[in-house]
N, C-alpha and C. Protein backbone atom coordinates (compact mmCIF):
# COMPACT_ATOMS: atom_id res chain seq x y z
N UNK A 1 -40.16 16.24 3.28
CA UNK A 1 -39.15 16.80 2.43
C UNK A 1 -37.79 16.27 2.87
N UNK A 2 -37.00 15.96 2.20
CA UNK A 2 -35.94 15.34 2.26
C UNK A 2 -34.84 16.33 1.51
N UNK A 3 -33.73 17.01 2.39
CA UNK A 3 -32.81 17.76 2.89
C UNK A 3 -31.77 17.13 2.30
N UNK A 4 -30.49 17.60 1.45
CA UNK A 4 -29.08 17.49 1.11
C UNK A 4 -28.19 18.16 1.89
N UNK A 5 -27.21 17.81 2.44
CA UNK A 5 -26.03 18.86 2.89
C UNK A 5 -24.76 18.21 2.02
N UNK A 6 -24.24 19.30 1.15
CA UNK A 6 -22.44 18.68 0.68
C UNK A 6 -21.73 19.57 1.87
N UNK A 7 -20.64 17.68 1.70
CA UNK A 7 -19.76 18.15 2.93
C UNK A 7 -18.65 17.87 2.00
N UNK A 8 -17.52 18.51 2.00
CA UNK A 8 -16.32 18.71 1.26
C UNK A 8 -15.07 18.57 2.13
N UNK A 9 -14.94 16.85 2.37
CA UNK A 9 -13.91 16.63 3.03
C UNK A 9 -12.32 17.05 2.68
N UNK A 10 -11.66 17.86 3.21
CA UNK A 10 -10.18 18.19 3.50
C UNK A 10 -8.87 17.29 4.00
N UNK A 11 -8.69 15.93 3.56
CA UNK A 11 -8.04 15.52 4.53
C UNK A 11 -6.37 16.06 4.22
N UNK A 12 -5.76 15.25 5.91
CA UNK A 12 -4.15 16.41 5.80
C UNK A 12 -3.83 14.51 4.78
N UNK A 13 -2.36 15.38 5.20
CA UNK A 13 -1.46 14.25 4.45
C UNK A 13 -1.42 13.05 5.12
N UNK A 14 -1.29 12.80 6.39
CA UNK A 14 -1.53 11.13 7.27
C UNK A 14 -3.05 10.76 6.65
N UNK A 15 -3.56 11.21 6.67
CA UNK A 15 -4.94 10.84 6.47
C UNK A 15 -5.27 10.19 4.55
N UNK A 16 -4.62 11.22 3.81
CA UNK A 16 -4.81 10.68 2.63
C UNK A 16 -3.86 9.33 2.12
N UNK A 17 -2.69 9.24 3.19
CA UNK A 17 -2.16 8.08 3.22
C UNK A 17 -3.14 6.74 3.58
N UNK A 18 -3.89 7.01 4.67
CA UNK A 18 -4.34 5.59 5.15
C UNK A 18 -5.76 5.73 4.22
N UNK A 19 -6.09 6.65 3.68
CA UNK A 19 -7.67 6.26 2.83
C UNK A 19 -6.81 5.69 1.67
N UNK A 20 -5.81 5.67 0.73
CA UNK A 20 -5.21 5.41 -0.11
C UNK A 20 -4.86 3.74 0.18
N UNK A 21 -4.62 3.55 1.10
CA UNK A 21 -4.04 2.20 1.99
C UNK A 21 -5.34 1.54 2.48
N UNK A 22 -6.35 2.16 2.49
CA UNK A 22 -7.37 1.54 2.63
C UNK A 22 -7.83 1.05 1.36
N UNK A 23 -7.99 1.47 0.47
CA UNK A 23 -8.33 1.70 -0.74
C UNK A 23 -7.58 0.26 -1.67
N UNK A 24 -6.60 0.54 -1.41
CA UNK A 24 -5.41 -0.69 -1.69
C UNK A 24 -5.92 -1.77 -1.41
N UNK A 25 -5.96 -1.95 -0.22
CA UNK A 25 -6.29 -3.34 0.88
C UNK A 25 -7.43 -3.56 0.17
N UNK A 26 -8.86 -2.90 0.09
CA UNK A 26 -10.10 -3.65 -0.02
C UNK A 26 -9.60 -3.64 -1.62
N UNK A 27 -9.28 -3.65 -2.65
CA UNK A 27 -9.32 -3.94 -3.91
C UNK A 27 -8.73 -4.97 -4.04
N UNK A 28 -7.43 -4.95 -3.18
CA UNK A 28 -6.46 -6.62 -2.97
C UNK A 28 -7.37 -7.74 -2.69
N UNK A 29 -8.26 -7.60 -1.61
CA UNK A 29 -9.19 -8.82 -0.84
C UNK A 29 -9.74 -8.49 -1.82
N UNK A 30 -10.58 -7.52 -2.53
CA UNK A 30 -11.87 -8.40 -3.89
C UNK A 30 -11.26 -9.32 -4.36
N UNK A 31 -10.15 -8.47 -5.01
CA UNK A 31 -9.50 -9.56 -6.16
C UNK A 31 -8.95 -10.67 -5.83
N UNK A 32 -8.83 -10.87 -4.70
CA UNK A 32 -8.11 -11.87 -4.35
C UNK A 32 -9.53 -13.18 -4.12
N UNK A 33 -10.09 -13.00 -3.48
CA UNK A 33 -11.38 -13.08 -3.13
C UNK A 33 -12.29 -13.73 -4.55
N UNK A 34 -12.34 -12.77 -5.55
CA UNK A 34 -12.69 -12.85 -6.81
C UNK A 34 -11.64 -14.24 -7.32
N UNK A 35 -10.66 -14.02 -7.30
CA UNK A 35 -9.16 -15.26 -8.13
C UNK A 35 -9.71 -16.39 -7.14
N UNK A 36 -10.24 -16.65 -6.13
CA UNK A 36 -10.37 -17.77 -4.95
C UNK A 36 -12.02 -18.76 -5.83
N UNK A 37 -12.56 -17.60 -5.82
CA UNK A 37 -14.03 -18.22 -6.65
C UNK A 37 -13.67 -18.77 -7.69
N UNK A 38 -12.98 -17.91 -8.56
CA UNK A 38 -12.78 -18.87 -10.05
C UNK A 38 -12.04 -19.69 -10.27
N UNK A 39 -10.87 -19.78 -9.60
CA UNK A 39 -10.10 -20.79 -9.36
C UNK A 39 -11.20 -22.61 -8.68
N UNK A 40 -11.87 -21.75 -7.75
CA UNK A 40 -12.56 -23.21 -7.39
C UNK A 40 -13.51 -23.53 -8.11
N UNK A 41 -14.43 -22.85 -8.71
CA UNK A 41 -15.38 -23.24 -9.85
C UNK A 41 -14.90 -23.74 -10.64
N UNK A 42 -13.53 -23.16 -11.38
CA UNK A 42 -12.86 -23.95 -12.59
C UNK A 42 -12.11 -25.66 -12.22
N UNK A 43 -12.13 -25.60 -10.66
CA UNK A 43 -12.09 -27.19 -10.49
C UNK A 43 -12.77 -27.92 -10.17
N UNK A 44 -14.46 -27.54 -10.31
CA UNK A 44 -15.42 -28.06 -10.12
C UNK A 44 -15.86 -27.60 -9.01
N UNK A 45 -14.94 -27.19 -7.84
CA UNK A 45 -15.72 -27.09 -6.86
C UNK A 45 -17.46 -26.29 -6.55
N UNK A 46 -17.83 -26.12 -5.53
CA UNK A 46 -18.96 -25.41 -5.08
C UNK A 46 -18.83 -23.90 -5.22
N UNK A 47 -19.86 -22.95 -4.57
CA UNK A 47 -19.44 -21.86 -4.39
C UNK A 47 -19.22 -21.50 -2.81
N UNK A 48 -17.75 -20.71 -2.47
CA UNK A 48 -17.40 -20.72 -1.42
C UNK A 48 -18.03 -19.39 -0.79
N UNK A 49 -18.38 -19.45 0.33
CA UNK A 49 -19.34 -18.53 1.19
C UNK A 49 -18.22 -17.81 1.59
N UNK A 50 -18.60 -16.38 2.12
CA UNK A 50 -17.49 -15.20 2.59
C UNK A 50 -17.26 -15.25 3.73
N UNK A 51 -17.54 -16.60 4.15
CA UNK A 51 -16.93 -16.80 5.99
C UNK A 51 -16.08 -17.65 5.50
N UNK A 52 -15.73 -18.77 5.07
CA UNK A 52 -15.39 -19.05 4.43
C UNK A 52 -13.69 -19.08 3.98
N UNK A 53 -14.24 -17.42 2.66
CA UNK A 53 -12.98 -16.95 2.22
C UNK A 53 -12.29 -16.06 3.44
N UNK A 54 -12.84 -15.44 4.08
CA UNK A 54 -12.56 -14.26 5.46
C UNK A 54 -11.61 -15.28 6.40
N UNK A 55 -11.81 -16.41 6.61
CA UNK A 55 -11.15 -17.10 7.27
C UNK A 55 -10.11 -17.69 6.85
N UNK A 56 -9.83 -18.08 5.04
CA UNK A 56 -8.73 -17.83 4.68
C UNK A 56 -7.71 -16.86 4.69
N UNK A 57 -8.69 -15.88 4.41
CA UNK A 57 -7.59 -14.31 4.27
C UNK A 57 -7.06 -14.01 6.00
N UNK A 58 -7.81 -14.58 6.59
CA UNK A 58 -7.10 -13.85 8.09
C UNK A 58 -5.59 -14.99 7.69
N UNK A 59 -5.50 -15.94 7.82
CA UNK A 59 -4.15 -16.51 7.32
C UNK A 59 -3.90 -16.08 6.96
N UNK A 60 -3.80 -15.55 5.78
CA UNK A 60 -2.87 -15.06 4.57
C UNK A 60 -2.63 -14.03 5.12
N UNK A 61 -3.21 -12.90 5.65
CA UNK A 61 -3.25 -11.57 6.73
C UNK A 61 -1.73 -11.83 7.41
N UNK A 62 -2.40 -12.88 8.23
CA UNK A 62 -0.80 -13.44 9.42
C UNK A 62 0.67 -13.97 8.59
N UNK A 63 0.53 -13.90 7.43
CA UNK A 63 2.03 -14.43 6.80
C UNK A 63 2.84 -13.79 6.78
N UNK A 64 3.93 -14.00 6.34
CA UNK A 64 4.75 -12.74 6.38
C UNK A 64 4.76 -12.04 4.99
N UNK A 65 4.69 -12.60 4.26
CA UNK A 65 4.37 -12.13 2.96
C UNK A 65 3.17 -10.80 3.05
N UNK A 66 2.44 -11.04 3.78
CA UNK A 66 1.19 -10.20 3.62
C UNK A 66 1.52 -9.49 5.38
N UNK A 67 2.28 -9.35 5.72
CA UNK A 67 1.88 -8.50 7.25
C UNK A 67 1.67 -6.86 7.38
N UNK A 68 1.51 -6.50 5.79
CA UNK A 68 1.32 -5.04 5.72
C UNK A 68 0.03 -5.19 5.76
N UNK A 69 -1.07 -5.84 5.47
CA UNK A 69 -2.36 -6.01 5.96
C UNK A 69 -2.93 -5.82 7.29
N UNK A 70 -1.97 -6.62 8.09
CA UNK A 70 -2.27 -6.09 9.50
C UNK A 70 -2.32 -4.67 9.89
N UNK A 71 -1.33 -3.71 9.16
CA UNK A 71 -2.23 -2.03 9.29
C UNK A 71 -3.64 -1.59 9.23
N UNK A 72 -4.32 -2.34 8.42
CA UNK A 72 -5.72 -2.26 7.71
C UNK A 72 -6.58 -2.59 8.70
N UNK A 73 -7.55 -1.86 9.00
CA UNK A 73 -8.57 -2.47 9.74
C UNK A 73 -8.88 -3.81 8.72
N UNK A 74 -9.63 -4.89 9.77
CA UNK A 74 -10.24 -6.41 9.16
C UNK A 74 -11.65 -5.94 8.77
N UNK A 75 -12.38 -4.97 8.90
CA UNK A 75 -13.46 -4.55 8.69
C UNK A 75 -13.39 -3.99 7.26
N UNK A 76 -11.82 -3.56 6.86
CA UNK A 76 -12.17 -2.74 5.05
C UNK A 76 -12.36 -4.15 4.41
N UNK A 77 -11.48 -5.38 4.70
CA UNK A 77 -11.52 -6.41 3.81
C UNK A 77 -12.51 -7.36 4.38
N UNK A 78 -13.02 -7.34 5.25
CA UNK A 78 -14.55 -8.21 5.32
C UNK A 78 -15.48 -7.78 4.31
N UNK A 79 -15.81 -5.89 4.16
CA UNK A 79 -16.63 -5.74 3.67
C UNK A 79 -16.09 -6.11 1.81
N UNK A 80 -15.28 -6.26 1.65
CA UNK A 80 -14.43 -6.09 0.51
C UNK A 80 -14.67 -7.64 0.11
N UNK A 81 -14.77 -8.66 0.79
CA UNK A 81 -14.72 -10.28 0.35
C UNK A 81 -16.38 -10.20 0.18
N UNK A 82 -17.32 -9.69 0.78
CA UNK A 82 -18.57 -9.87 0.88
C UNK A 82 -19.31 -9.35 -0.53
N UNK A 83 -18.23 -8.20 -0.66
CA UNK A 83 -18.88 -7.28 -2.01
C UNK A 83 -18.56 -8.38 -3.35
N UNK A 84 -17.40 -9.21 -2.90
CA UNK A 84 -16.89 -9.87 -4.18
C UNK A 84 -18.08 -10.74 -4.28
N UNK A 85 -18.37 -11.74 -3.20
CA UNK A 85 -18.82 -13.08 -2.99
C UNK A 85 -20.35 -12.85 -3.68
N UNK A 86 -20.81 -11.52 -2.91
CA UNK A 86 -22.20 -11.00 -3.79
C UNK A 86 -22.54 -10.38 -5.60
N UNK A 87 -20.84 -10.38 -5.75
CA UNK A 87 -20.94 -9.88 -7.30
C UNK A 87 -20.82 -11.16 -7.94
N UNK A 88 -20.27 -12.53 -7.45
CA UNK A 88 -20.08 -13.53 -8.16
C UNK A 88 -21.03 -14.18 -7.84
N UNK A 89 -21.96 -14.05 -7.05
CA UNK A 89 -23.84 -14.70 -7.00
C UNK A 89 -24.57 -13.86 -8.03
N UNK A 90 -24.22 -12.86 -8.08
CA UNK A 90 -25.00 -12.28 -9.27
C UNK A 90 -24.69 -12.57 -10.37
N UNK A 91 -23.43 -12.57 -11.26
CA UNK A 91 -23.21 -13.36 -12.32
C UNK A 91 -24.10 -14.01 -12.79
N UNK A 92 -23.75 -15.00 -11.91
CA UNK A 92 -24.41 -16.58 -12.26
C UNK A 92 -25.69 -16.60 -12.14
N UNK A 93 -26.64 -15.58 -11.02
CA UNK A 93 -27.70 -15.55 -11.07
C UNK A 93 -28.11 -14.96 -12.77
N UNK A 94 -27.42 -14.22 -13.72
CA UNK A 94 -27.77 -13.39 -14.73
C UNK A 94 -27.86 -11.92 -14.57
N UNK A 95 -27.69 -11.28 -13.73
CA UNK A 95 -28.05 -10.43 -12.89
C UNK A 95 -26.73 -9.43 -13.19
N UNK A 96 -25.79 -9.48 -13.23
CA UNK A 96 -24.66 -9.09 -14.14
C UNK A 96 -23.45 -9.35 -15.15
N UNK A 97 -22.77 -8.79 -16.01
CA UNK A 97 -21.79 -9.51 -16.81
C UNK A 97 -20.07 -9.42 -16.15
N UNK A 98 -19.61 -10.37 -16.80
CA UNK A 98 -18.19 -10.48 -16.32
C UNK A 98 -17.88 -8.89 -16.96
């Protein structure tokens, strides 16, 4: 038998700041992530693997343009480039629509 418990998280106000900021960050790296794939497909290129793009974004991370990233754990936007890289193998596999 297999058991449910709801847990009804409370967070204070610091806290709903950084899930919000988390939240931010990994939608930035999809999309960004996502704009990196189609951009290179549309110039013929290959498809780029999420080590890859992860190793771009840590640059872009270190710019100054982007140094509010460095708040973010590298772990929300790893998992965040991986989710992209696997939604744009599925595409193409047929497997989902734009």
């Amino acid at each position: 038998m297999v058991k449910a418990i709801k847990v009804m998280l409370i967070p204070n106000n610091v806290q709903k700041t950084k899930m919000f900021q988390y939240a931010g960050a990994s939608r930035f790296a999809y999309n960004w992530a996502l704009a990196r794939e189609i951009e290179n497909y549309e110039k013929g290129g290959k498809f780029l693997s999420d080590a890859e793009l992860r190793k771009e974004f840590t640059k872009l991370r270190h710019s100054d343009e982007y140094a509010w990233l460095l708040n973010i754990s590298n772990n929300v936007t790893k998992q965040a480039i991986k989710d992209a890289c696997t939604a744009y193998k599925n595409f193409f596999k047929g497997l989902q629509k734009f």
